[in-house]
N, C-alpha and C. Protein backbone atom coordinates (compact mmCIF):
# COMPACT_ATOMS: atom_id res chain seq x y z
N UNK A 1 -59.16 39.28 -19.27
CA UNK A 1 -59.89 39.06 -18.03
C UNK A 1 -61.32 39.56 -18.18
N UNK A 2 -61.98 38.77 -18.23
CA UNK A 2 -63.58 38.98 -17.96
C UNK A 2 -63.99 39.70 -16.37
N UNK A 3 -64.71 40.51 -16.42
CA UNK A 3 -65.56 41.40 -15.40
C UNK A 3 -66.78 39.87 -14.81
N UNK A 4 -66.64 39.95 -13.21
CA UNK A 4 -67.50 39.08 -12.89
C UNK A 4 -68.81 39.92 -11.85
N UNK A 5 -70.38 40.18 -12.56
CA UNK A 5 -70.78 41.29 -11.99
C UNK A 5 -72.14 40.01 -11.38
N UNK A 6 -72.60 40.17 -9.85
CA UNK A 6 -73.53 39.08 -9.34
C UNK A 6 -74.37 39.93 -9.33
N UNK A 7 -75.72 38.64 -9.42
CA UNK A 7 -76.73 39.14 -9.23
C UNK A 7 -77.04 40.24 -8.08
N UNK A 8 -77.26 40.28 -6.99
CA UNK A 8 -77.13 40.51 -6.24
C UNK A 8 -76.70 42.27 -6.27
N UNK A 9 -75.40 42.53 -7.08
CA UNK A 9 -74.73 44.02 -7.03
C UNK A 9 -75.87 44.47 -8.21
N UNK A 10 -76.51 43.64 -8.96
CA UNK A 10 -77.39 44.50 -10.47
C UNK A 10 -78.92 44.45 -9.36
N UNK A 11 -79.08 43.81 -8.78
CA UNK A 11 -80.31 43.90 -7.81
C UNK A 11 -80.31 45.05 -7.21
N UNK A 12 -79.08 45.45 -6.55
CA UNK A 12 -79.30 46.72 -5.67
C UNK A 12 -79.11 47.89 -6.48
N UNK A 13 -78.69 48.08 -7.54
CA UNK A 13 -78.46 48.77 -8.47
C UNK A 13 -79.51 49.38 -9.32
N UNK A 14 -80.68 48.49 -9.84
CA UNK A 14 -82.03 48.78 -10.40
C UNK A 14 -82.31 49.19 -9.12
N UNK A 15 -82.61 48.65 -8.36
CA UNK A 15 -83.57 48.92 -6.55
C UNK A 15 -82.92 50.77 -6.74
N UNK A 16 -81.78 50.64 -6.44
CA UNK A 16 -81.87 52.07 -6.05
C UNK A 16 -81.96 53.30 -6.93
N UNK A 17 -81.86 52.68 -8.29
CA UNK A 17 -82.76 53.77 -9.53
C UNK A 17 -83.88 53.81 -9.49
N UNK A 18 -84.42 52.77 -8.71
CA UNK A 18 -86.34 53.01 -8.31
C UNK A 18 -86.62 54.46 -7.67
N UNK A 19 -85.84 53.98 -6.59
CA UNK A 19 -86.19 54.52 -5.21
C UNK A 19 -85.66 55.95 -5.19
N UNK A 20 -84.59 56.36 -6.18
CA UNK A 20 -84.42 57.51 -6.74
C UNK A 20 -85.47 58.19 -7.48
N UNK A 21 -85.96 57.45 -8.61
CA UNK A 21 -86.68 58.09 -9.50
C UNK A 21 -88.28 57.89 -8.70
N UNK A 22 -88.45 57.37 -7.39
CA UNK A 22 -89.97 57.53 -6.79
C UNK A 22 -89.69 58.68 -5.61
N UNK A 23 -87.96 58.93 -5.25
CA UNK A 23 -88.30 60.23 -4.39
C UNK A 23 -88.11 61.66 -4.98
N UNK A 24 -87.45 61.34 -6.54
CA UNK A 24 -87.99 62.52 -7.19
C UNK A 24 -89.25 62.75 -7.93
N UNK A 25 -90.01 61.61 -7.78
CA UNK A 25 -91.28 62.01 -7.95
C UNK A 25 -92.47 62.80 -7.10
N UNK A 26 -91.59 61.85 -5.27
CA UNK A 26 -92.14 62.84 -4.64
C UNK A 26 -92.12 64.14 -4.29
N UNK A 27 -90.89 64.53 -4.57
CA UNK A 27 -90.10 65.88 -4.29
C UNK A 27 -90.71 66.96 -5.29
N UNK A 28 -90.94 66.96 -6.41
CA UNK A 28 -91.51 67.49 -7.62
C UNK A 28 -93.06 67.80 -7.30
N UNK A 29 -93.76 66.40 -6.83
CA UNK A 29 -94.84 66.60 -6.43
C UNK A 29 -95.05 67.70 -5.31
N UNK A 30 -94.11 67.97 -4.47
CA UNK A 30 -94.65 68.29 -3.26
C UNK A 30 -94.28 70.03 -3.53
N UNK A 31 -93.04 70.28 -4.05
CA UNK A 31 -92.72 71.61 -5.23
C UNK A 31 -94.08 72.16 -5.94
N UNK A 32 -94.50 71.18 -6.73
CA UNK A 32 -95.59 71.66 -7.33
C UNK A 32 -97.07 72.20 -6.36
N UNK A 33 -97.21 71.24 -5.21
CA UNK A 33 -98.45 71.44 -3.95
C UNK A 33 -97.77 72.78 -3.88
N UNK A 34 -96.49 72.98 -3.40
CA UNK A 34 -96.26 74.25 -2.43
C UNK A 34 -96.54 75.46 -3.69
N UNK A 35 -96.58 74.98 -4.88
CA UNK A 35 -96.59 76.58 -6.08
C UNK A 35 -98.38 76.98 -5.79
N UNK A 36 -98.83 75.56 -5.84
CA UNK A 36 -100.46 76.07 -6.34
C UNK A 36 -100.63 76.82 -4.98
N UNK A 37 -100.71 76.16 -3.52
CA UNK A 37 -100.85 76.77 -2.72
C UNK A 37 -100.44 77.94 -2.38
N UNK A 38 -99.48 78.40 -2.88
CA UNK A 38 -98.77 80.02 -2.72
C UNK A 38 -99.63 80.88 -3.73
N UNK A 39 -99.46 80.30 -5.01
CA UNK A 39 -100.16 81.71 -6.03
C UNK A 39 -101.70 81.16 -6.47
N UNK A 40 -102.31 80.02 -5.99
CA UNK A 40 -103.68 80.08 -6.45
C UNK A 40 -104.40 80.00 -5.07
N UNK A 41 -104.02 79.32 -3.83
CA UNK A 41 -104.78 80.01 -2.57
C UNK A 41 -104.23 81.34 -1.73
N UNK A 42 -103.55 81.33 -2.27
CA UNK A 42 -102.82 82.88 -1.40
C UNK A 42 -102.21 82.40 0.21
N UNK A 43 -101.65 81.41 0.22
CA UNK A 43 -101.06 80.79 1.55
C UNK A 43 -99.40 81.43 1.53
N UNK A 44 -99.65 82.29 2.57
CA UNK A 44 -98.08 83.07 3.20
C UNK A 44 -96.78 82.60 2.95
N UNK A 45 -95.82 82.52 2.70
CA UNK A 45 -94.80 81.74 2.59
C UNK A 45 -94.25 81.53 3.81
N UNK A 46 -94.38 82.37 4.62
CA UNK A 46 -94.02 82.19 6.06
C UNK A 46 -95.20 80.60 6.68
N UNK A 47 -95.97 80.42 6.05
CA UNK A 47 -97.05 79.15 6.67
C UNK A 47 -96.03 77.97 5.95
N UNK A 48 -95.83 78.24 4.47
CA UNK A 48 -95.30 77.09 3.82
C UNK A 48 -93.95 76.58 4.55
N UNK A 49 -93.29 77.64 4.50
CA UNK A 49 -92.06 77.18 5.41
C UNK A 49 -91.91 76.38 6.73
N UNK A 50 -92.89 76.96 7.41
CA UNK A 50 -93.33 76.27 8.78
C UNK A 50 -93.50 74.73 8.52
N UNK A 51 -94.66 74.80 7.57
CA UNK A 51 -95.21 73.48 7.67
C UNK A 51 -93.94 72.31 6.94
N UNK A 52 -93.45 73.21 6.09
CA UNK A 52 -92.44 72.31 5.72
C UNK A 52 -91.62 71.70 6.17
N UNK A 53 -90.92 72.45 7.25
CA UNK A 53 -89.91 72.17 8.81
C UNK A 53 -90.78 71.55 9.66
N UNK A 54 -91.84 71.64 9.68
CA UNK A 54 -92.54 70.78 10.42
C UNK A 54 -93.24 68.92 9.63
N UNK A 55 -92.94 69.04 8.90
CA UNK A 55 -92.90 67.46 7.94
C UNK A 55 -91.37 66.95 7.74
N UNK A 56 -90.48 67.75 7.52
CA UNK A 56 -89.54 67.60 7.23
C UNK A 56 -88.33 66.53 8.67
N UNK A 57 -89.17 66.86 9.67
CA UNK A 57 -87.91 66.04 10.87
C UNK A 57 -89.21 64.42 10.64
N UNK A 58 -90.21 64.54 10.47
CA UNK A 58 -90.85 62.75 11.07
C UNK A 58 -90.31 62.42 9.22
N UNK A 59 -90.11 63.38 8.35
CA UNK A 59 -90.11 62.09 6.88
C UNK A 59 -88.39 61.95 6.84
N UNK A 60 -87.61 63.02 7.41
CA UNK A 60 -86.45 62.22 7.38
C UNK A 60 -85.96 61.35 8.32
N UNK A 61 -86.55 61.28 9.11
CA UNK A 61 -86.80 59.76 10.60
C UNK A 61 -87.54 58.74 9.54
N UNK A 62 -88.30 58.70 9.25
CA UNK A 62 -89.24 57.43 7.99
C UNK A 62 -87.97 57.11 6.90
N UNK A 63 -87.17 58.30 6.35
CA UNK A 63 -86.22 57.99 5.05
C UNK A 63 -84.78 57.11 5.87
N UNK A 64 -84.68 57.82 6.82
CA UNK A 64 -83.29 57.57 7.54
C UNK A 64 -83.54 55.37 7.97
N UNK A 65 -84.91 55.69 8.54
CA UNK A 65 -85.22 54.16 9.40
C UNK A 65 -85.62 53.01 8.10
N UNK A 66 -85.60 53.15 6.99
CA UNK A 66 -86.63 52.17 6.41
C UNK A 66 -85.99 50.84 5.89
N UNK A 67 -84.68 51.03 6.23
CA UNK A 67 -83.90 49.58 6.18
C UNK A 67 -83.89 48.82 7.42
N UNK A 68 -84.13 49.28 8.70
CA UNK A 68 -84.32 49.06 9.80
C UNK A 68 -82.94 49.29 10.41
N UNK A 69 -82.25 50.03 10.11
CA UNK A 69 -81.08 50.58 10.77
C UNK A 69 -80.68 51.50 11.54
N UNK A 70 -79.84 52.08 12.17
CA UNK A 70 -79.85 53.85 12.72
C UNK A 70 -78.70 53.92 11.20
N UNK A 71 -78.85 54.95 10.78
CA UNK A 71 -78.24 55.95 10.27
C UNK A 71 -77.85 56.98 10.13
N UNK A 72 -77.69 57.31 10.93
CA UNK A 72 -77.70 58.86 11.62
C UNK A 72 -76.28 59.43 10.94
């Protein structure tokens, strides 16, 4: 018996190794903002945290919505 694999299942399959490997790009990136800002401007960790909880509820509303679905 031969395996029958559609286009379609290898489409969403690359798609979502993208979209993996572009939100660990962003995630890394944003790790790295929060290092320089802590030990080369001297920004509190108590500020970083804030601001982080404070980005953190509108980008997981943007991650949650971008298929146009609720996902909650």
């Amino acid at each position: 018996m031969s395996e029958h694999i559609s286009h379609e299942s290898i489409t969403k399959s690359q798609g979502s190794s993208v979209v993996s490997a572009k939100t660990l790009g962003i995630c890394l990136s944003l790790i790295t903002i929060a290092v320089i800002a802590l030990f080369v401007f001297k920004v509190p960790v108590n500020t970083l945290l804030l601001g982080g909880v404070l980005l953190a509820c509108p980008l997981l509303h943007f991650w949650m919505m971008k298929d146009g679905e609720h996902k909650h």
